[in-house]
PDB file of N, CA and C in Angstrom:
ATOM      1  N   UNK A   1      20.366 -17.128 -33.609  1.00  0.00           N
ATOM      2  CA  UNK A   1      20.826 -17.056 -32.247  1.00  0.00           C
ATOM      3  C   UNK A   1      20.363 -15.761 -31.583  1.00  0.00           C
ATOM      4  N   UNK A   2      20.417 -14.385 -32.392  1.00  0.00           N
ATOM      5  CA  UNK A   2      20.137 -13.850 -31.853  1.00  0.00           C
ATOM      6  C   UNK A   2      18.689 -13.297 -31.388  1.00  0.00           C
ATOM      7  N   UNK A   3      17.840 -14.198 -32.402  1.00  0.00           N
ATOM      8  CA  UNK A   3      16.151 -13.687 -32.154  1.00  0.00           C
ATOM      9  C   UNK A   3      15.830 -15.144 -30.797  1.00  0.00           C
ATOM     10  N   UNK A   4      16.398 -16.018 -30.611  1.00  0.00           N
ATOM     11  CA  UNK A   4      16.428 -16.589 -29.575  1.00  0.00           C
ATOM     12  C   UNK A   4      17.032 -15.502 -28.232  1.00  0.00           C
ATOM     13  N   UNK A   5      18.154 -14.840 -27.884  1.00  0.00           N
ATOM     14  CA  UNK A   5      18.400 -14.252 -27.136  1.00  0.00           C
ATOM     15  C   UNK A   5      17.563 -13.379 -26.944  1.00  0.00           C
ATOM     16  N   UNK A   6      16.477 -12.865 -27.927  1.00  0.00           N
ATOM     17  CA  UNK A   6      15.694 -11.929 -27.467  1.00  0.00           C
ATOM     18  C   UNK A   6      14.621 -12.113 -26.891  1.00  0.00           C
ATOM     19  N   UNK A   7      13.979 -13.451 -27.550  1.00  0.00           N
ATOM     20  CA  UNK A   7      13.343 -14.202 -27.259  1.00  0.00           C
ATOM     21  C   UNK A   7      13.235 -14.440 -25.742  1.00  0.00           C
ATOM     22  N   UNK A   8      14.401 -14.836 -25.153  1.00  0.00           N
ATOM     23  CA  UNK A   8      14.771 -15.702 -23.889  1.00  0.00           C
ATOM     24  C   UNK A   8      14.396 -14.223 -22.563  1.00  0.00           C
ATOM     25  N   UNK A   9      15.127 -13.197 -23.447  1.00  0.00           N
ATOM     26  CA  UNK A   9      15.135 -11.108 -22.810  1.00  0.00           C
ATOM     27  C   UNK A   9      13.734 -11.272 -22.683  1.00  0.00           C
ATOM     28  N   UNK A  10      12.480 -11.488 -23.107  1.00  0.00           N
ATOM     29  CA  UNK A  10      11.459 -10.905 -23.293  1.00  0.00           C
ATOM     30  C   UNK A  10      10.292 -11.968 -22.253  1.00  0.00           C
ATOM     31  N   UNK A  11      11.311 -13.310 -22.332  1.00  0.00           N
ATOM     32  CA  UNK A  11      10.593 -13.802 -21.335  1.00  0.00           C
ATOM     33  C   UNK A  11      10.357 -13.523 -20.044  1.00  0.00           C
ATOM     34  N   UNK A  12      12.184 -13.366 -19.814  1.00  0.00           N
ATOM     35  CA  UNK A  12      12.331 -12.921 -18.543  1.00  0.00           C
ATOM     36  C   UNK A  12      11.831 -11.801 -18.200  1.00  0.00           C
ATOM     37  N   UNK A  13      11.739 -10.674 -19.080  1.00  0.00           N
ATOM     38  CA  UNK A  13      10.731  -9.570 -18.820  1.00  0.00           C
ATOM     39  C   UNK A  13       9.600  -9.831 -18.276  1.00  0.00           C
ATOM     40  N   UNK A  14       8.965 -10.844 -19.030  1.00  0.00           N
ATOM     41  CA  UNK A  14       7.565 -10.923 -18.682  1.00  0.00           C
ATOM     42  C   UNK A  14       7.462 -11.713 -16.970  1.00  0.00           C
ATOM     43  N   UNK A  15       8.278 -12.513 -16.827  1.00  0.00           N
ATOM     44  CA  UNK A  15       8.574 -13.435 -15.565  1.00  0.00           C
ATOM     45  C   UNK A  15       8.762 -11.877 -14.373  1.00  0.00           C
ATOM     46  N   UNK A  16       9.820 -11.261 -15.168  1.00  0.00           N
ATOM     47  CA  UNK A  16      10.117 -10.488 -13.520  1.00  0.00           C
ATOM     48  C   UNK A  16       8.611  -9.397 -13.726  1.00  0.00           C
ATOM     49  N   UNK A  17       8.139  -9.013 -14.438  1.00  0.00           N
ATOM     50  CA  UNK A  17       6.907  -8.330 -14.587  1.00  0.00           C
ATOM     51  C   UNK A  17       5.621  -8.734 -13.750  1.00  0.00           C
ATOM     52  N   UNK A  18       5.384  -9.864 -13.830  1.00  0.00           N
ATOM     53  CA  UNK A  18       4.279 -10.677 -12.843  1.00  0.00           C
ATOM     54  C   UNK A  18       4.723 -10.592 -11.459  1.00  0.00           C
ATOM     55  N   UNK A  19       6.251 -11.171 -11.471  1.00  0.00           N
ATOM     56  CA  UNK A  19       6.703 -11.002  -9.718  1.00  0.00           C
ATOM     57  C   UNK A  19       6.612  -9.683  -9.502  1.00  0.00           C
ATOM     58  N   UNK A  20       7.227  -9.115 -10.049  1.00  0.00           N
ATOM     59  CA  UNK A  20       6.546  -7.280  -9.667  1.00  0.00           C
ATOM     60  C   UNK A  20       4.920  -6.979  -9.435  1.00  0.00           C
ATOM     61  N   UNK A  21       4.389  -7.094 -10.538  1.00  0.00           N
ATOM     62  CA  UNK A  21       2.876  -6.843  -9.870  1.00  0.00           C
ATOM     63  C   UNK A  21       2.313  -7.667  -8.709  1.00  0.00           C
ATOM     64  N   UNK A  22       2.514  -8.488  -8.692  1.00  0.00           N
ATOM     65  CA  UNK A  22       2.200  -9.240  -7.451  1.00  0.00           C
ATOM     66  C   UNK A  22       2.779  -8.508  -5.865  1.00  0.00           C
ATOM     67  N   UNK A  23       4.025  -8.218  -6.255  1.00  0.00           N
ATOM     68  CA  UNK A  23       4.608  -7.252  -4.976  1.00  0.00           C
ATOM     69  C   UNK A  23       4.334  -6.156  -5.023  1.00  0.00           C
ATOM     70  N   UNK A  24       4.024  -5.430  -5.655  1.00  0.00           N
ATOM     71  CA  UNK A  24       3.222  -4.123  -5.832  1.00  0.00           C
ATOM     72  C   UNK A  24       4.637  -3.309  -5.833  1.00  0.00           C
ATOM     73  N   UNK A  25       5.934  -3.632  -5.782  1.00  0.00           N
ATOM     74  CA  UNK A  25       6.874  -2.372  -5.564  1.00  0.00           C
ATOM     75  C   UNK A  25       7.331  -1.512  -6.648  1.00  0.00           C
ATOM     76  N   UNK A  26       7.810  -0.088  -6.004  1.00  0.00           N
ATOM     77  CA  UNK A  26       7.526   0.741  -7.469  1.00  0.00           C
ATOM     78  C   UNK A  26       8.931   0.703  -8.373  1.00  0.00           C
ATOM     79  N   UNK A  27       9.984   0.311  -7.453  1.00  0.00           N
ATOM     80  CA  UNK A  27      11.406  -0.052  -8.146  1.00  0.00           C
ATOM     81  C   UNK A  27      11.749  -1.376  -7.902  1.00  0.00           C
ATOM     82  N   UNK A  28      12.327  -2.083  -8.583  1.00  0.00           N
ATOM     83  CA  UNK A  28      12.741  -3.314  -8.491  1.00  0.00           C
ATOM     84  C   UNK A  28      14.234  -3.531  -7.547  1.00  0.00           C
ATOM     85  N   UNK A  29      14.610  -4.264  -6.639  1.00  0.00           N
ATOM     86  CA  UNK A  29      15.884  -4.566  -6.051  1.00  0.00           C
ATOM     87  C   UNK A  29      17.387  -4.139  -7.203  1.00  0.00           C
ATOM     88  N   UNK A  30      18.556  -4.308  -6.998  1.00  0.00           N
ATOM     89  CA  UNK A  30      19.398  -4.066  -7.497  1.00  0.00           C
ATOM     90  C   UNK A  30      19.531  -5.617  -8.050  1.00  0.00           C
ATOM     91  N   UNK A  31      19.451  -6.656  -7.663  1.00  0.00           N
ATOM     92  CA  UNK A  31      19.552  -8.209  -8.543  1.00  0.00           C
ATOM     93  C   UNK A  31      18.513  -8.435  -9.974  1.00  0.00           C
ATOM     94  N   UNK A  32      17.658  -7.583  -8.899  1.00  0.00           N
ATOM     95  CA  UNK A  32      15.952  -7.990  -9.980  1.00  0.00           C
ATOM     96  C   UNK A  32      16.303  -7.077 -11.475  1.00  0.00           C
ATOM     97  N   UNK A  33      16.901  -5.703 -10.929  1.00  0.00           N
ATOM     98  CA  UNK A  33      16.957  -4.879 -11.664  1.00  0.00           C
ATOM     99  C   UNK A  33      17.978  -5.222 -13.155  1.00  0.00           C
ATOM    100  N   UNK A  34      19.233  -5.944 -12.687  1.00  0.00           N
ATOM    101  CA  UNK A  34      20.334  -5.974 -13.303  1.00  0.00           C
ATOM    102  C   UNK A  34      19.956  -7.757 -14.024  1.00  0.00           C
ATOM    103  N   UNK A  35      18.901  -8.085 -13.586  1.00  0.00           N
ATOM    104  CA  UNK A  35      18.214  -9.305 -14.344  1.00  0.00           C
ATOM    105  C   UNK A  35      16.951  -9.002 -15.444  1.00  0.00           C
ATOM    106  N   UNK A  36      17.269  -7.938 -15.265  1.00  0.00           N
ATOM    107  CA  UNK A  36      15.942  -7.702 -16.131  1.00  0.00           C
ATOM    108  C   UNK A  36      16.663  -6.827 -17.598  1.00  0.00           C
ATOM    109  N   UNK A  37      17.660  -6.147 -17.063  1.00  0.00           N
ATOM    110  CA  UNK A  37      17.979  -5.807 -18.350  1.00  0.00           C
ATOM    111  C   UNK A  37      19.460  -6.261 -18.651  1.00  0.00           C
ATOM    112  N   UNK A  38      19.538  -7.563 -18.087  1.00  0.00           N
ATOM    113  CA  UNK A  38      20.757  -8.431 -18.722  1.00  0.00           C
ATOM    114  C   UNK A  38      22.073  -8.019 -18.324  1.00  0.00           C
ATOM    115  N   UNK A  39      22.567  -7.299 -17.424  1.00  0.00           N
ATOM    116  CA  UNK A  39      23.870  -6.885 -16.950  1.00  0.00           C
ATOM    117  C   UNK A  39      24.808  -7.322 -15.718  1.00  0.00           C
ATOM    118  N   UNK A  40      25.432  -7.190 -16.184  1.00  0.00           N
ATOM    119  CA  UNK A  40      26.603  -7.789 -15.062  1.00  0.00           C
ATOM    120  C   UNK A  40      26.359  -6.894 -14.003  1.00  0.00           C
ATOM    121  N   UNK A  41      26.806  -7.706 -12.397  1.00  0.00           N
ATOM    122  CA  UNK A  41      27.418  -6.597 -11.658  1.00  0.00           C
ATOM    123  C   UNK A  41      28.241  -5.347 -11.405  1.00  0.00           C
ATOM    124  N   UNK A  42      29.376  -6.247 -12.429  1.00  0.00           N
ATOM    125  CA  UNK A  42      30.431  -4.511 -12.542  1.00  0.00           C
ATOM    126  C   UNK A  42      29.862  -3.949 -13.853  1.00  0.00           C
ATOM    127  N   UNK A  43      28.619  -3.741 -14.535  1.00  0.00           N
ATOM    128  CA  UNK A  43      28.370  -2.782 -15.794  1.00  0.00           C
ATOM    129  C   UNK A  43      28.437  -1.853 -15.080  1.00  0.00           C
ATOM    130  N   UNK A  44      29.114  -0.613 -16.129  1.00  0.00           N
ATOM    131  CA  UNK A  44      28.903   0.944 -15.600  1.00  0.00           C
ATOM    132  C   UNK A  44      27.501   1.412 -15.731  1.00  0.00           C
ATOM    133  N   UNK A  45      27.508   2.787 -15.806  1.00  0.00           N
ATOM    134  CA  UNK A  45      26.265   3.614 -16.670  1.00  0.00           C
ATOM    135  C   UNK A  45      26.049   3.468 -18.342  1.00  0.00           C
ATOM    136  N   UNK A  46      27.112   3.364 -19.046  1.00  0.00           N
ATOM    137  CA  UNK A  46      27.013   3.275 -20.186  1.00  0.00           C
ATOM    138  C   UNK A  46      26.135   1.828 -20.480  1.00  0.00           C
ATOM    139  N   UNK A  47      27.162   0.972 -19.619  1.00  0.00           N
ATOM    140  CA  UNK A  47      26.564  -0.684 -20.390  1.00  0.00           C
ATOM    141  C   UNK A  47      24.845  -0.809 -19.869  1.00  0.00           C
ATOM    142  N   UNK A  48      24.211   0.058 -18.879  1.00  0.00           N
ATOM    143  CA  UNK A  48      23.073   0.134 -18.325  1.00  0.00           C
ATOM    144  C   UNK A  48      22.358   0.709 -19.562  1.00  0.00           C
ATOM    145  N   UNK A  49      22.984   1.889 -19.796  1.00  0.00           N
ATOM    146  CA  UNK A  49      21.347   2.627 -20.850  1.00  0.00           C
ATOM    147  C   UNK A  49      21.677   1.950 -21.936  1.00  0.00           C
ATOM    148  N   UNK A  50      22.929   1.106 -22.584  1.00  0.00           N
ATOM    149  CA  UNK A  50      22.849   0.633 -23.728  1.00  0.00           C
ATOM    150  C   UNK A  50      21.673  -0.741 -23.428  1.00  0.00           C
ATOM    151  N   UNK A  51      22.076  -1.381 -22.658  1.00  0.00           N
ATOM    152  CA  UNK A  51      21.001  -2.648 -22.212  1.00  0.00           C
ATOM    153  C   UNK A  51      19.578  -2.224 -22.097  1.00  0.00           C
ATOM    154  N   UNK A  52      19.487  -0.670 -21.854  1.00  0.00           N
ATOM    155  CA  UNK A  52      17.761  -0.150 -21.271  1.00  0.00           C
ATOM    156  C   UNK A  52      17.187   0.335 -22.932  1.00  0.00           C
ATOM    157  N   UNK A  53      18.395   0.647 -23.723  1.00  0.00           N
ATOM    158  CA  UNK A  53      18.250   1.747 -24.991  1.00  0.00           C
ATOM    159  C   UNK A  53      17.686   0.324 -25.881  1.00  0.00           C
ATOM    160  N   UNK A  54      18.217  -1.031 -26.128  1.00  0.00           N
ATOM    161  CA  UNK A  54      18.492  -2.063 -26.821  1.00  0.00           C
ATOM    162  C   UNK A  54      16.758  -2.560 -26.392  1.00  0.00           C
ATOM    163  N   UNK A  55      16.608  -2.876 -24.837  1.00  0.00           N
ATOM    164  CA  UNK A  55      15.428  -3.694 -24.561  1.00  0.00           C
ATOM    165  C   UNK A  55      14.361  -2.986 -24.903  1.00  0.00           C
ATOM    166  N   UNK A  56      14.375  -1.690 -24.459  1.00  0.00           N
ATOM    167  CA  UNK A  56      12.883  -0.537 -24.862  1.00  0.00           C
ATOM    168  C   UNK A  56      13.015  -0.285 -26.383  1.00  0.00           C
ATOM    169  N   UNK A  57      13.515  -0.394 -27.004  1.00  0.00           N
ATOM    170  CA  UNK A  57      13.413  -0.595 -28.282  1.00  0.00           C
ATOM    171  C   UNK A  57      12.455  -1.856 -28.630  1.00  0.00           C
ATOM    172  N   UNK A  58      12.894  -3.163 -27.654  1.00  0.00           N
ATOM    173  CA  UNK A  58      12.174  -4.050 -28.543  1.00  0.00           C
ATOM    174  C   UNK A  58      10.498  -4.247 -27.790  1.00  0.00           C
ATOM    175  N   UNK A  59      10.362  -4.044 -26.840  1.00  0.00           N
ATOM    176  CA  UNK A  59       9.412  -3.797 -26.389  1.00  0.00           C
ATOM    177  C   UNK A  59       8.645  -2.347 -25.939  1.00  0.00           C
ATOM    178  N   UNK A  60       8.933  -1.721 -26.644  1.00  0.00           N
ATOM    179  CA  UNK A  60       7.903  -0.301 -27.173  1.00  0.00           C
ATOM    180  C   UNK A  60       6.679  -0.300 -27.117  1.00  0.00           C
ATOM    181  N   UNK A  61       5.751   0.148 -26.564  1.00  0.00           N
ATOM    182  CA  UNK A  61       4.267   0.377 -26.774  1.00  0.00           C
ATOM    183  C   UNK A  61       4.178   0.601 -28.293  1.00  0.00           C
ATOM    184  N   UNK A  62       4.498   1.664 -29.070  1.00  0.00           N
ATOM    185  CA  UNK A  62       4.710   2.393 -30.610  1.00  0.00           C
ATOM    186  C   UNK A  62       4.709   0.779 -31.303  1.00  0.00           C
ATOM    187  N   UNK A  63       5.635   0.163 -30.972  1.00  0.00           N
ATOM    188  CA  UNK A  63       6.395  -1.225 -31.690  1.00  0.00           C
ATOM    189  C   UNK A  63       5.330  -2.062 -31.906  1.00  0.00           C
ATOM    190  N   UNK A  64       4.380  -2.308 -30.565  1.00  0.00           N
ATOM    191  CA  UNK A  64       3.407  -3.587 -30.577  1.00  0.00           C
ATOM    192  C   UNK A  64       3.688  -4.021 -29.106  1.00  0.00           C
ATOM    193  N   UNK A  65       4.650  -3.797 -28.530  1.00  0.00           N
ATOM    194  CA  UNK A  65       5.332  -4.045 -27.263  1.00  0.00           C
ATOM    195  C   UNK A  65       4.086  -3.683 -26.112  1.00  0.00           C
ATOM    196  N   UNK A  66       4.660  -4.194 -24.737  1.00  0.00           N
ATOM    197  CA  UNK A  66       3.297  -3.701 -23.888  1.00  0.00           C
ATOM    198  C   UNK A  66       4.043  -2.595 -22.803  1.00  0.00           C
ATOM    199  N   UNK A  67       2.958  -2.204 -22.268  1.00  0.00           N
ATOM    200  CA  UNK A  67       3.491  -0.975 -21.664  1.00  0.00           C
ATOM    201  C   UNK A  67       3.624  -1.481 -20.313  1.00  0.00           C
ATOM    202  N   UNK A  68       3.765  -2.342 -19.840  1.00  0.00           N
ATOM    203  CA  UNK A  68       3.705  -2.683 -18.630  1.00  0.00           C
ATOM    204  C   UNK A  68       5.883  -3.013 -18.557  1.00  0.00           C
ATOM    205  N   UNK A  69       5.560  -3.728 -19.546  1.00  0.00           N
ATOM    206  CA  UNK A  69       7.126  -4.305 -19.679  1.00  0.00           C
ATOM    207  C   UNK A  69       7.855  -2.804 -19.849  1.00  0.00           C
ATOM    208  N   UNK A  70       7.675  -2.356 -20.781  1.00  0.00           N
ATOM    209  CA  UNK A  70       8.242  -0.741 -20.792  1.00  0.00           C
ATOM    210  C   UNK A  70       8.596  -0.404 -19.578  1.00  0.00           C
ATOM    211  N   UNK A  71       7.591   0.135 -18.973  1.00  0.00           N
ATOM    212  CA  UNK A  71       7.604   0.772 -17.665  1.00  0.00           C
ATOM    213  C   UNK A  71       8.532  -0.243 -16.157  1.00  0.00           C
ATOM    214  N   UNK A  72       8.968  -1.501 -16.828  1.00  0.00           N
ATOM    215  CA  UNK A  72       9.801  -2.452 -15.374  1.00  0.00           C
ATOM    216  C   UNK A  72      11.026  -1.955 -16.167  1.00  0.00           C
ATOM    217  N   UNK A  73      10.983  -2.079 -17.435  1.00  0.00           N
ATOM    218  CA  UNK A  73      12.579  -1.594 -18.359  1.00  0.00           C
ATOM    219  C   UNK A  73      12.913  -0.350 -17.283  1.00  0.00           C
ATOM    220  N   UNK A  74      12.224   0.463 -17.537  1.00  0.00           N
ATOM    221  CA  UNK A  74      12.541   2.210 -17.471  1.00  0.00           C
ATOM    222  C   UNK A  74      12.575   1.947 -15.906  1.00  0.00           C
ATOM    223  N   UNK A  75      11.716   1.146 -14.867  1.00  0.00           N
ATOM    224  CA  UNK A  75      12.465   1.009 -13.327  1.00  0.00           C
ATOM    225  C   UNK A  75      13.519   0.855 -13.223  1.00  0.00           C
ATOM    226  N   UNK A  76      13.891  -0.693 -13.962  1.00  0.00           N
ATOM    227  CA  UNK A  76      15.328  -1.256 -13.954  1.00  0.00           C
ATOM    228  C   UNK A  76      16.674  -0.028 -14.198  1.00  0.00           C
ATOM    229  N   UNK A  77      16.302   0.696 -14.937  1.00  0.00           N
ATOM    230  CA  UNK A  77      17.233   1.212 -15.232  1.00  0.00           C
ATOM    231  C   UNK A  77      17.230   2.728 -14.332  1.00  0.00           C
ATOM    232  N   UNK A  78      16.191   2.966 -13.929  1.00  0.00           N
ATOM    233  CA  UNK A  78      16.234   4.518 -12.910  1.00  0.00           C
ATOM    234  C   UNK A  78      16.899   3.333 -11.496  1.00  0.00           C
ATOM    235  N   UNK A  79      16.534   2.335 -10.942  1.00  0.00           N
ATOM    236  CA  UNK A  79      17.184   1.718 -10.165  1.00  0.00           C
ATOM    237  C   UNK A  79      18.474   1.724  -9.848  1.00  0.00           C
ATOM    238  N   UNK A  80      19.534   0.813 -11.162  1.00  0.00           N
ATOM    239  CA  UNK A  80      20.512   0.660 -11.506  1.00  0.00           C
ATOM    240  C   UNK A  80      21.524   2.111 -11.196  1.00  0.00           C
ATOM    241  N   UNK A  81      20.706   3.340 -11.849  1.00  0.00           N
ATOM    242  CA  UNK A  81      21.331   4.957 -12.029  1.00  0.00           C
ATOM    243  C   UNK A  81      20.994   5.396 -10.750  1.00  0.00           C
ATOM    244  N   UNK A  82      20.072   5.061  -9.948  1.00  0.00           N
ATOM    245  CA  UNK A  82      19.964   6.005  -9.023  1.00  0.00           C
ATOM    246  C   UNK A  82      18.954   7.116  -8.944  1.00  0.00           C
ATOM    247  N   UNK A  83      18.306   6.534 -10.164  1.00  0.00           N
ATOM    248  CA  UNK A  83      16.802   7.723  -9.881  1.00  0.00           C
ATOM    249  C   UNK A  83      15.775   7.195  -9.168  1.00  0.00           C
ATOM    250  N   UNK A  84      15.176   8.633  -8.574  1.00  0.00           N
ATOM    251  CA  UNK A  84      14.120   8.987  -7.615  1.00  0.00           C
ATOM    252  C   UNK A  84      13.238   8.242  -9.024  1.00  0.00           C
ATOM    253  N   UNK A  85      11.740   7.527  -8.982  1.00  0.00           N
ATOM    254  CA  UNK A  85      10.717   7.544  -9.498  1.00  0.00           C
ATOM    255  C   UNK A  85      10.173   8.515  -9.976  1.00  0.00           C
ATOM    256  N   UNK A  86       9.393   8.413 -11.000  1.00  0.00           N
ATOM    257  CA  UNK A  86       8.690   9.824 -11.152  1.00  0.00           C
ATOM    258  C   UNK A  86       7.062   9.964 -10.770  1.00  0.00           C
TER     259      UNK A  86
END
């Protein structure tokens, strides 16, 4: 069950990843954002970096993972918190 749930995480990564490049934007919306790394509306900060800490783990450049997906993870979650881009 659970390599299916990750499974299902990694698709949707890849799904909101294409709609992103296609829009060229450098942060993702607050829906897009909180769909990408699996969280509810009312998650705090904690349930955010645990969801950002859990997904960039499995998709790591280091891992085999691609860096494109990395880098919508690490939006999603400067989004979600409130960070400026870098």
């Amino acid at each position: 069950m659970a390599k299916l749930l990750l499974l299902a995480g990694l698709a949707a990564l890849a799904w909101f990843w294409w709609l992103g490049r296609r829009a060229g934007r450098a942060l993702p919306e607050e829906r897009e954002a909180r769909a990408i790394l699996g969280v509810s509306a009312d998650a705090g900060p904690d349930d955010i970096r645990a969801a950002h800490r859990r997904l960039a783990a499995a998709v790591h450049p280091d891992k085999g993972g691609s860096a494109d997906l990395a880098r919508r993870i690490n939006a999603a979650r400067d989004a979600l918190l409130a960070k400026r881009p870098r």
